[in-house]
C-alpha atoms as a PDB file:
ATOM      1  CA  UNK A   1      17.131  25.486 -30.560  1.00  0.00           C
ATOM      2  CA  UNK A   2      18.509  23.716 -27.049  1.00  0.00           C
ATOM      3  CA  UNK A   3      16.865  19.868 -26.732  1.00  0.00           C
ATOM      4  CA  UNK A   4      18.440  18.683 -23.515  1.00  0.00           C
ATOM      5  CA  UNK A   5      18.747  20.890 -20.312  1.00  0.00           C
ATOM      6  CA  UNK A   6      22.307  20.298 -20.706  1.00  0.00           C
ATOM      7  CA  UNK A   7      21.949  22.301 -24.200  1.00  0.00           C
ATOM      8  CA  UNK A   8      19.449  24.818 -22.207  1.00  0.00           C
ATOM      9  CA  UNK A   9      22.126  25.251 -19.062  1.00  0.00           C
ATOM     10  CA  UNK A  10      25.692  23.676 -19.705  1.00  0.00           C
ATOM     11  CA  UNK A  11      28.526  23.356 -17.337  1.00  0.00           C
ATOM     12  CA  UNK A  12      31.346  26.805 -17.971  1.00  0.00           C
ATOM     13  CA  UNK A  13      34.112  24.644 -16.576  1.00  0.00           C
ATOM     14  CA  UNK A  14      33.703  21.645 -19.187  1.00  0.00           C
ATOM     15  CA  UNK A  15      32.229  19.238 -17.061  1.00  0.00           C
ATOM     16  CA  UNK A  16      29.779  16.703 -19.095  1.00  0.00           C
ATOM     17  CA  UNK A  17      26.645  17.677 -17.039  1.00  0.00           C
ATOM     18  CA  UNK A  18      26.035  20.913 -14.183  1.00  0.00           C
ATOM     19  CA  UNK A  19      25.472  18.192 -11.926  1.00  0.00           C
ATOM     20  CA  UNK A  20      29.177  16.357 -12.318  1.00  0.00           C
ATOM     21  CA  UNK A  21      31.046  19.542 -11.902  1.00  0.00           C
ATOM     22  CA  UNK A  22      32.136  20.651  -8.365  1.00  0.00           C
ATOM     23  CA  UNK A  23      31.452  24.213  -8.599  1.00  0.00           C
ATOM     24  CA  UNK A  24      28.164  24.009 -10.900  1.00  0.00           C
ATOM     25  CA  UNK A  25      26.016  21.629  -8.697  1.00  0.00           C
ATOM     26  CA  UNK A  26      25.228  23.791  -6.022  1.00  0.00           C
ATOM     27  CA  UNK A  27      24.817  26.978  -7.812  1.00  0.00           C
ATOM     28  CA  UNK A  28      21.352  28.272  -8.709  1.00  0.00           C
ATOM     29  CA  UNK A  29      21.225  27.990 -12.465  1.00  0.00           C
ATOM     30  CA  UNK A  30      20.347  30.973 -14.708  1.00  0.00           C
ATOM     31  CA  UNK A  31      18.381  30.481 -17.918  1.00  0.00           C
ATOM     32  CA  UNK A  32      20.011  31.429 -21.154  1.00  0.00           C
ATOM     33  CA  UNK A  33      18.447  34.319 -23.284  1.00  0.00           C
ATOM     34  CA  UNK A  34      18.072  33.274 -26.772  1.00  0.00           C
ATOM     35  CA  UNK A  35      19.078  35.987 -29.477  1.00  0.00           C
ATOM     36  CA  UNK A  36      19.277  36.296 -33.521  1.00  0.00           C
ATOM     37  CA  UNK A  37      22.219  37.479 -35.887  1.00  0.00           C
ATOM     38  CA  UNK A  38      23.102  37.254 -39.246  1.00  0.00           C
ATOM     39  CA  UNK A  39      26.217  36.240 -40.879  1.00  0.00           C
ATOM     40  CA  UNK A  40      27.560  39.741 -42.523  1.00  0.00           C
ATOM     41  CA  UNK A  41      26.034  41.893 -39.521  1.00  0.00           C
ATOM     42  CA  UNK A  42      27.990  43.000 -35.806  1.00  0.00           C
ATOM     43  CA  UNK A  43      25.022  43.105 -33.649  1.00  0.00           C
ATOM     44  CA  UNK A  44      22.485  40.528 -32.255  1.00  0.00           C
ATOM     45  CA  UNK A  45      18.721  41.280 -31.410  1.00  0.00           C
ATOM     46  CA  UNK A  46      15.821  40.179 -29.257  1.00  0.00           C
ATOM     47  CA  UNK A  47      13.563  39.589 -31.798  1.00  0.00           C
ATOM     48  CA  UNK A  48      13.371  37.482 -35.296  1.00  0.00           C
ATOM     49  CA  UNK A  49      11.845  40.264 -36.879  1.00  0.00           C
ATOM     50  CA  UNK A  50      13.762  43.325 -35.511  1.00  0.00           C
ATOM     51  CA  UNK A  51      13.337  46.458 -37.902  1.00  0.00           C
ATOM     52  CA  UNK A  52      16.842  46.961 -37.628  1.00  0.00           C
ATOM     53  CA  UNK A  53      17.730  43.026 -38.869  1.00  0.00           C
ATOM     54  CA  UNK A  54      15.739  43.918 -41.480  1.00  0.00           C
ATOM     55  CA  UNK A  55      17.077  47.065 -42.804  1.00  0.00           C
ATOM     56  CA  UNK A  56      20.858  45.763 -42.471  1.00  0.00           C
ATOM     57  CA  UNK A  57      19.588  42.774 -44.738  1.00  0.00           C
ATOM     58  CA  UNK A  58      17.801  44.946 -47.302  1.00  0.00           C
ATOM     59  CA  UNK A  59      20.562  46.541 -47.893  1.00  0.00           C
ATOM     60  CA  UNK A  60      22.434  43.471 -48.645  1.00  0.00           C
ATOM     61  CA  UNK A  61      19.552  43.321 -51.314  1.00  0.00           C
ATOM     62  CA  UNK A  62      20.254  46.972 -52.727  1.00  0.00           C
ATOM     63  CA  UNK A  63      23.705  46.211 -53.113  1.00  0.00           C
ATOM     64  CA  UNK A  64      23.054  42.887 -55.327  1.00  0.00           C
ATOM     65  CA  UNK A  65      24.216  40.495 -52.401  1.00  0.00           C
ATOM     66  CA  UNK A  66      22.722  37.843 -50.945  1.00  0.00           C
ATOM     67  CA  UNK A  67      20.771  37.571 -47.979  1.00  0.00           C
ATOM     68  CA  UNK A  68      22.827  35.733 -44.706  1.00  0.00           C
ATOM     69  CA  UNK A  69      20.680  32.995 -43.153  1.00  0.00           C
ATOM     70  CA  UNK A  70      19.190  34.654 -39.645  1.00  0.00           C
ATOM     71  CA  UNK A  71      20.589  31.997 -36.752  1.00  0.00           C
ATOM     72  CA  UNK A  72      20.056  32.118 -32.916  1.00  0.00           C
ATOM     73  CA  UNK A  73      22.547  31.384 -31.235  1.00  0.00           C
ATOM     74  CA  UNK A  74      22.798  32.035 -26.725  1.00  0.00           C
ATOM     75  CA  UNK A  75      23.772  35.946 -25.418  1.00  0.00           C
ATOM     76  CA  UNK A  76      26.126  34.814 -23.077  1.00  0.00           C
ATOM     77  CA  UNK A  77      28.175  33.688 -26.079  1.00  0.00           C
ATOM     78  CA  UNK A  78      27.230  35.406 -28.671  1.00  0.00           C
ATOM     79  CA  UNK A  79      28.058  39.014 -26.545  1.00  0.00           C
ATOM     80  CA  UNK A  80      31.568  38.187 -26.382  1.00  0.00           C
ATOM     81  CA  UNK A  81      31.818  39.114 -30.044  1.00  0.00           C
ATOM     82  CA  UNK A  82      28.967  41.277 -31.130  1.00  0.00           C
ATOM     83  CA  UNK A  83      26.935  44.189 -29.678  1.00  0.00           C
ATOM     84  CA  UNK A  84      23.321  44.538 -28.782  1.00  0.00           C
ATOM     85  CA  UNK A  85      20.750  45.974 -31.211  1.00  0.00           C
ATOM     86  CA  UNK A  86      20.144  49.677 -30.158  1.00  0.00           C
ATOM     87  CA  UNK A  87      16.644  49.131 -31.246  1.00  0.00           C
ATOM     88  CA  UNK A  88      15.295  45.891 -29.916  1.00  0.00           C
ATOM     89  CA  UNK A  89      16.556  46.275 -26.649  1.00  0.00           C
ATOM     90  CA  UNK A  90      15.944  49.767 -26.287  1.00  0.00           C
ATOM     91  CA  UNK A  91      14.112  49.599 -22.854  1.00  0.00           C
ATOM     92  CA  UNK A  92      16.836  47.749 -21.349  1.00  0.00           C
ATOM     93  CA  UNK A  93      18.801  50.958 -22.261  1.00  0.00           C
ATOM     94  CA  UNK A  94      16.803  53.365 -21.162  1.00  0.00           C
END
């Protein structure tokens, strides 16, 4: 999980800190949603313990595999190459 705020809210535009770059300082800064994925899966969910997570990695189990580590990792970034869980964030689709 994030330590510093510069973990919690880092600078886009590569700057060190929000506070050295010239279009970050001003701005209002938004706080970054933490979400949860597995290796061998394409989607990323709200919660740890998503039914869904759970069923994509039991049938990792059925098939003799083994189990991918669950990580976190931020939305923002993690969006660009995965799609949200139909059934953890269900209300936000409704």
């Amino acid at each position: 999980m994030p330590q510093t705020e510069e973990d919690e809210n880092p600078c886009p535009h590569g700057e060190q800190t929000r506070g050295k770059c010239k279009v970050c300082r001003d701005a209002p800064v938004k706080k970054r949603v933490v979400v949860h994925f597995s290796a061998g899966g394409s989607h990323y969910h709200k919660v740890h313990d998503c039914p869904a997570l759970e069923y994509g990695q039991q049938q990792v189990d059925e098939r003799g595999g083994t189990r991918a580590q669950i990580q976190w990792a931020f939305e923002d970034i993690i969006s660009i190459e995965r799609s949200k869980c139909s059934v953890c964030f269900q209300e936000e689709n409704s």
